[in-house]
N, C-alpha and C. Protein backbone atom coordinates (compact mmCIF):
# COMPACT_ATOMS: atom_id res chain seq x y z
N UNK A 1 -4.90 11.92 -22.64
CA UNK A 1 -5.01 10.73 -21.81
C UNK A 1 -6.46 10.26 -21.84
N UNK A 2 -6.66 9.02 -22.29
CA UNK A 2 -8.03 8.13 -22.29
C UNK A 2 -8.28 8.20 -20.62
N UNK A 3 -9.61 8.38 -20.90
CA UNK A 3 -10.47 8.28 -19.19
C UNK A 3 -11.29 7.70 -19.30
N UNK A 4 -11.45 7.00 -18.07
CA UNK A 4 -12.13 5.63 -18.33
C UNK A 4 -13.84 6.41 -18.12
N UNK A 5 -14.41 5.38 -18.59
CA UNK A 5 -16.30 5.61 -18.95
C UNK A 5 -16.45 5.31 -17.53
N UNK A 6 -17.52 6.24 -17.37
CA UNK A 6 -18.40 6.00 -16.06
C UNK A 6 -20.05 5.96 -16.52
N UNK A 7 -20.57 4.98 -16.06
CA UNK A 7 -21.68 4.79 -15.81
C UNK A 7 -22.51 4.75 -14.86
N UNK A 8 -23.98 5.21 -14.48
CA UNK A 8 -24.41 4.65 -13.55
C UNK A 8 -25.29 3.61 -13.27
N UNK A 9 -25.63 3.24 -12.40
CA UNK A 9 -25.92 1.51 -12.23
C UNK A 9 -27.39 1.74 -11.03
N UNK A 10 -28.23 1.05 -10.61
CA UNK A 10 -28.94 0.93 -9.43
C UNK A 10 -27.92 -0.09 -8.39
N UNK A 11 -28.12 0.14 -7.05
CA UNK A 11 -27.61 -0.60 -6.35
C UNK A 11 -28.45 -2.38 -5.87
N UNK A 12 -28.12 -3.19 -6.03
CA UNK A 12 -27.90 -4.48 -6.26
C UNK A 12 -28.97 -5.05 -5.09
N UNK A 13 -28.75 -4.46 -3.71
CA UNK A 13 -29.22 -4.61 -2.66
C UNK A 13 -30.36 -4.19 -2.29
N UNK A 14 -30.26 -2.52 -2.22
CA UNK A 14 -31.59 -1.71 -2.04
C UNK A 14 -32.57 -1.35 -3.29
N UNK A 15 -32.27 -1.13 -4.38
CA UNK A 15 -32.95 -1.16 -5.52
C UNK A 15 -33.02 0.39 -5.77
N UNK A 16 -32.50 1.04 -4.82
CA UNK A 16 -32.82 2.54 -4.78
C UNK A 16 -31.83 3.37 -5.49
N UNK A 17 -31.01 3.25 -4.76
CA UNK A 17 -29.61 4.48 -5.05
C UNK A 17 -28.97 4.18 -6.34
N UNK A 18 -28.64 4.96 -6.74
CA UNK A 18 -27.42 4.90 -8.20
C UNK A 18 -25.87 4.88 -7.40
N UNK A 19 -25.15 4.08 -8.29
CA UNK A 19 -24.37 3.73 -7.97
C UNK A 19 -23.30 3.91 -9.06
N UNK A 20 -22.14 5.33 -8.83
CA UNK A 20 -21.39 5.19 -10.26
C UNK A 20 -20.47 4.37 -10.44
N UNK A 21 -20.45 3.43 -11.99
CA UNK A 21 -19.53 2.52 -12.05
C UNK A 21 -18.43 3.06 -12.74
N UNK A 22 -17.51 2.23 -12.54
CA UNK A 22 -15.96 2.45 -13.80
C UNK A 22 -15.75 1.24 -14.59
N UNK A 23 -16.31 0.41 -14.11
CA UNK A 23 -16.10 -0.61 -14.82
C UNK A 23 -17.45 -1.81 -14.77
N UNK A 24 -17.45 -2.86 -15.87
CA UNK A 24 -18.33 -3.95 -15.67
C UNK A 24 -18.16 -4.87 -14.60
N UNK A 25 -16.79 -4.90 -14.41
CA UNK A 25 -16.78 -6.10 -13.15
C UNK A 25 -17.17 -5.25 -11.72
N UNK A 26 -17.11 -4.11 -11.67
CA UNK A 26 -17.60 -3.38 -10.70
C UNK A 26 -18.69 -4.06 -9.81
N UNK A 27 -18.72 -4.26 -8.55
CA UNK A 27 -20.43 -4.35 -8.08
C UNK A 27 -21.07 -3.55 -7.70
N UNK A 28 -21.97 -3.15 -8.22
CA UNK A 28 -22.94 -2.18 -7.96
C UNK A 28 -23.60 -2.11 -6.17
N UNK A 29 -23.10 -1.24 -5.13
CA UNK A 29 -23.43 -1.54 -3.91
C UNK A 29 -23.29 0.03 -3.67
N UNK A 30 -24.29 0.93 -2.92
CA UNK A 30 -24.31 2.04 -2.55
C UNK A 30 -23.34 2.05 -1.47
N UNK A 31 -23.37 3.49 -1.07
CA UNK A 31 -22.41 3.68 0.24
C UNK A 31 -23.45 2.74 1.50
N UNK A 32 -24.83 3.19 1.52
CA UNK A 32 -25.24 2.75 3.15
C UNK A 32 -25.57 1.55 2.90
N UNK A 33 -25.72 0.64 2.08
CA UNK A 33 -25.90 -0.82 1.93
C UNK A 33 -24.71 -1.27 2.24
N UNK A 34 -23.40 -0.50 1.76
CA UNK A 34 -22.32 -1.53 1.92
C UNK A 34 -21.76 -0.86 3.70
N UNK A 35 -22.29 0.21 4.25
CA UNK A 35 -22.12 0.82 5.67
C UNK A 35 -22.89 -0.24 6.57
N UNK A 36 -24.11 -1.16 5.94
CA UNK A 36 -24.71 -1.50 6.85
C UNK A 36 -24.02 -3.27 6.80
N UNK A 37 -23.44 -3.46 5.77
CA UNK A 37 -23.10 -4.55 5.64
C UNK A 37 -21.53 -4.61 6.62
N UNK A 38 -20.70 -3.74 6.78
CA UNK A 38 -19.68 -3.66 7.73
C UNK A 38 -19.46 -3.15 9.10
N UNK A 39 -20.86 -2.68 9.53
CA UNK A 39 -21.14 -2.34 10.66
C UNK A 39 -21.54 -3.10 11.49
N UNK A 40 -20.33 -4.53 11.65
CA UNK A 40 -20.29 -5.78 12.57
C UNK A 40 -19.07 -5.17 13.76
N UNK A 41 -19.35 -5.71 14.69
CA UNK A 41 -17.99 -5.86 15.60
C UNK A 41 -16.97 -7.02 15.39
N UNK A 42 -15.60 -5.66 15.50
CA UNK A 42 -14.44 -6.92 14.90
C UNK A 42 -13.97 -7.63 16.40
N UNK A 43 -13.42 -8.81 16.42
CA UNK A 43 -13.31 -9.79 18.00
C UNK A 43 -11.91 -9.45 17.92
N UNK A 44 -11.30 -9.64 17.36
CA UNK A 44 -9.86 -9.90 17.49
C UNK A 44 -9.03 -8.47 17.70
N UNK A 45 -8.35 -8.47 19.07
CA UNK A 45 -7.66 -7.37 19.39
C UNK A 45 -6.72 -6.51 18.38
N UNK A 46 -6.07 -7.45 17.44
CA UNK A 46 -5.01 -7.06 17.04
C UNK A 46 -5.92 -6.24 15.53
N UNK A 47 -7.15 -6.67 15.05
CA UNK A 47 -7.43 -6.17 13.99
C UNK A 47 -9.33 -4.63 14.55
N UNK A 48 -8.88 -5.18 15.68
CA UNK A 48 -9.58 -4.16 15.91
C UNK A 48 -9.01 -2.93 16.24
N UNK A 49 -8.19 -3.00 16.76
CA UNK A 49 -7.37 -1.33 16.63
C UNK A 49 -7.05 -0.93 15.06
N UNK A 50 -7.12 -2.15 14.44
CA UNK A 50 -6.38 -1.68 12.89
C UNK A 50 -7.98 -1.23 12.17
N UNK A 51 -8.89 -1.66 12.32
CA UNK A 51 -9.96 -1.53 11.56
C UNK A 51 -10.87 0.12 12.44
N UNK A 52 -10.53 -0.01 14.06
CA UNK A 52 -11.01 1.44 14.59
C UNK A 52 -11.28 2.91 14.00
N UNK A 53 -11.19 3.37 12.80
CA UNK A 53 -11.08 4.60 12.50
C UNK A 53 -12.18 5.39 12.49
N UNK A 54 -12.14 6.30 11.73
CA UNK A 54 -13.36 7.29 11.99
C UNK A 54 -14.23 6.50 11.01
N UNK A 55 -15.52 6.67 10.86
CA UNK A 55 -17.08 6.15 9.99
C UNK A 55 -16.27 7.13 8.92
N UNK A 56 -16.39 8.50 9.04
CA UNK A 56 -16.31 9.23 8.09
C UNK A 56 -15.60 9.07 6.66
N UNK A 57 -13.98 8.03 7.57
CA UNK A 57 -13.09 7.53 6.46
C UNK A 57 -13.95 6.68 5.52
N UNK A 58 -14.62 5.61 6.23
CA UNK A 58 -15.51 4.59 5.49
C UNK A 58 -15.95 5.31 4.51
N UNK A 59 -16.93 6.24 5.12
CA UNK A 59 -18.05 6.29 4.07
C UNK A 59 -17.41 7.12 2.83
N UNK A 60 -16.21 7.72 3.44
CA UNK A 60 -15.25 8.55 1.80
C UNK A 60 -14.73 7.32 0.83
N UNK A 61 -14.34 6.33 1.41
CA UNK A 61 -13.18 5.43 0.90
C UNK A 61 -13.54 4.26 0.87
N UNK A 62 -13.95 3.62 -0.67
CA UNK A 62 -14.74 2.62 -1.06
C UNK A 62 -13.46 1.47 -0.93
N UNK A 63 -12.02 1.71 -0.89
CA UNK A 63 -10.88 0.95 -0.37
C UNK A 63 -11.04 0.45 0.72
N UNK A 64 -11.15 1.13 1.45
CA UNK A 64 -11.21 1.71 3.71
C UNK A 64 -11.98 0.36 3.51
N UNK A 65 -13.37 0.40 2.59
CA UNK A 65 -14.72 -0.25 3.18
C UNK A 65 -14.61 -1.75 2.43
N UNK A 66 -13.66 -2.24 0.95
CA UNK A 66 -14.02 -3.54 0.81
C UNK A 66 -12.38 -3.54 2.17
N UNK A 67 -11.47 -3.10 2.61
CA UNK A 67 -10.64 -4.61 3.50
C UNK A 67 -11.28 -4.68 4.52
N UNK A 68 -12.34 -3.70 5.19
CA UNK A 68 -13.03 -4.14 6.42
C UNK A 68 -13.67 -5.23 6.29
N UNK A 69 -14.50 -5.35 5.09
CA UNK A 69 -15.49 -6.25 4.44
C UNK A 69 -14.95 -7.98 4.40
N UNK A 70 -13.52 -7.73 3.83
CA UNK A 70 -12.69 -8.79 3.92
C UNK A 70 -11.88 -9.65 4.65
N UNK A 71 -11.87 -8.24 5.93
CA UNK A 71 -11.40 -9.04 7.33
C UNK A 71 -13.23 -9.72 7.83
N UNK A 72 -14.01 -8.98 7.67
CA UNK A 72 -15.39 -9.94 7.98
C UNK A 72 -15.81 -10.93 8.02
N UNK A 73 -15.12 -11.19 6.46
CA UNK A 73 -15.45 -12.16 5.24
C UNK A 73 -15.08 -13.41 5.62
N UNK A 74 -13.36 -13.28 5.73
CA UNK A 74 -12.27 -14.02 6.07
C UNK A 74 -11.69 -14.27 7.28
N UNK A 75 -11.74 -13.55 7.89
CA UNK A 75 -11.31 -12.94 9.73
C UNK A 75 -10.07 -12.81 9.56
N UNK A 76 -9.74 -12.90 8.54
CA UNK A 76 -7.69 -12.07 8.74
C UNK A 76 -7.56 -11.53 7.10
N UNK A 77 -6.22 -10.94 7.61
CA UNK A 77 -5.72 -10.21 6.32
C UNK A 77 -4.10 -10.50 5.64
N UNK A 78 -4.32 -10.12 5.17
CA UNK A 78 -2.97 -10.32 4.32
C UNK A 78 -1.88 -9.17 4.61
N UNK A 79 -0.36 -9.24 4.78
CA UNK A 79 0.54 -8.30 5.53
C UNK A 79 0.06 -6.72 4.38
N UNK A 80 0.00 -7.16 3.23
CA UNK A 80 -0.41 -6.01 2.17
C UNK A 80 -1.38 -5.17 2.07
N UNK A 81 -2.26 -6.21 2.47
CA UNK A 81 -3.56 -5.43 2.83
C UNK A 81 -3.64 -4.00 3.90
N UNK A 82 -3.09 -4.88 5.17
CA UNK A 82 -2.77 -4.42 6.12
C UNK A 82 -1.61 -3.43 5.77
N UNK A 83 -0.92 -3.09 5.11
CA UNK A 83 0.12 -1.54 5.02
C UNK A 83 -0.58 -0.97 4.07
N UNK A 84 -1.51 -1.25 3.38
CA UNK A 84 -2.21 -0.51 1.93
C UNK A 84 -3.46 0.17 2.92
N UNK A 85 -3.99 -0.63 3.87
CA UNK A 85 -5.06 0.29 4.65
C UNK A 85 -4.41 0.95 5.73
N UNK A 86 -3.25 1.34 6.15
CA UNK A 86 -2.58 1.68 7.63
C UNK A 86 -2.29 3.15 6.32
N UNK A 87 -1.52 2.83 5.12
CA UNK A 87 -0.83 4.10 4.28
C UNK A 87 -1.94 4.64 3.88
N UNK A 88 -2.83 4.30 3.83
CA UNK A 88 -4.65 4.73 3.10
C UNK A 88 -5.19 5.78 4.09
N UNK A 89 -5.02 4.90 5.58
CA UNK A 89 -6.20 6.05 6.67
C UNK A 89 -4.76 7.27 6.98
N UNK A 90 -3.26 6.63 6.93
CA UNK A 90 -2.54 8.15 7.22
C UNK A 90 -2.81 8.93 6.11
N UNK A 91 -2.61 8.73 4.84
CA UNK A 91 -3.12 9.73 3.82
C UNK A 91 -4.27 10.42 4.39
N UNK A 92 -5.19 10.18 4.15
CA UNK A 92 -6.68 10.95 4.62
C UNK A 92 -6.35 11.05 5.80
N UNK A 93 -5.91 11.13 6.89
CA UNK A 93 -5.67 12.17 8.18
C UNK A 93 -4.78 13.27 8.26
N UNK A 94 -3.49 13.49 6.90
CA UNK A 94 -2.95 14.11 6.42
C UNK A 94 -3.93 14.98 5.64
N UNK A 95 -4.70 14.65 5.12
CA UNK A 95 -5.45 15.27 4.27
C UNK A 95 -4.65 15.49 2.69
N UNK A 96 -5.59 16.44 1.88
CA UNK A 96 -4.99 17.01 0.77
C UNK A 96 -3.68 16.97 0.28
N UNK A 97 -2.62 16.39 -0.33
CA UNK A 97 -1.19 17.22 -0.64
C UNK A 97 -1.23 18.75 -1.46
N UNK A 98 -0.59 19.31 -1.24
CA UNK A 98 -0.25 20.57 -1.88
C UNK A 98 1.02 20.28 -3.09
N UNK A 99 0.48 20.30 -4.14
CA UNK A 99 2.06 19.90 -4.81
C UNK A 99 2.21 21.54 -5.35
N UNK A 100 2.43 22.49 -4.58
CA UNK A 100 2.72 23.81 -5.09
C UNK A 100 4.13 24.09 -4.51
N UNK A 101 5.44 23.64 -4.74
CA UNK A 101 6.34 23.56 -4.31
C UNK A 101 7.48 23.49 -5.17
C-alpha cells in the first residue's frame, strides 16, 4: 500500500514551529497558532454546547479544530459537519478500539 509523503513545513503565522504536511494544499498552521486562533467565545446556545469539549480534544484533533474554526468563520454549520464532529469527540471519549476479537 502507497503512503502518502510527509513533509515538514514552518508554520505560516509564527515562523517558528514545523509543521508536518501530507499534502501541498495543506496549510501550514501549528497546533498553538491555530489554539490561539479558536480560542473565541461561541454566542449561540445551541452551538455552544456542541463546540464545549475538552482543550485536550482540540489540541489532539486537527478535525475537532478546523469545524470550530468554521463555526467562527461562518457562525453556523452544516447538519454533516455537525454529526462528523458529535461521531469525532464520542470516538476519542471512547478512546482506542481493540480490534482483538
Amino acid at each position: 500500500m502507497a503512503r502518502a509523503a510527509k513533509f515538514k513545513q514552518r508554520c505560516v503565522m509564527c515562523k517558528q514551529n514545523m509543521v508536518l504536511m501530507y499534502s501541498r494544499r495543506q496549510f501550514p498552521i501549528c497546533v498553538e497558532c491555530h489554539m490561539k486562533k479558536i480560542d473565541k467565545p461561541v454566542k449561540d446556545a445551541k452551538y455552544k454546547k456542541l463546540l464545549d469539549i475538552p482543550r485536550e480534544f482540540y489540541l489532539e484533533n486537527l478535525f475537532l479544530r478546523n469545524i470550530k474554526e468554521s463555526y467562527l468563520r461562518f457562525d453556523k454549520l452544516s447538519e454533516k459537519q455537525i454529526e462528523a464532529f458529535e461521531r469525532t469527540v464520542k470516538e476519542m471519549k471512547e478512546g482506542p478500539k481493540d480490534d482483538e476479537e
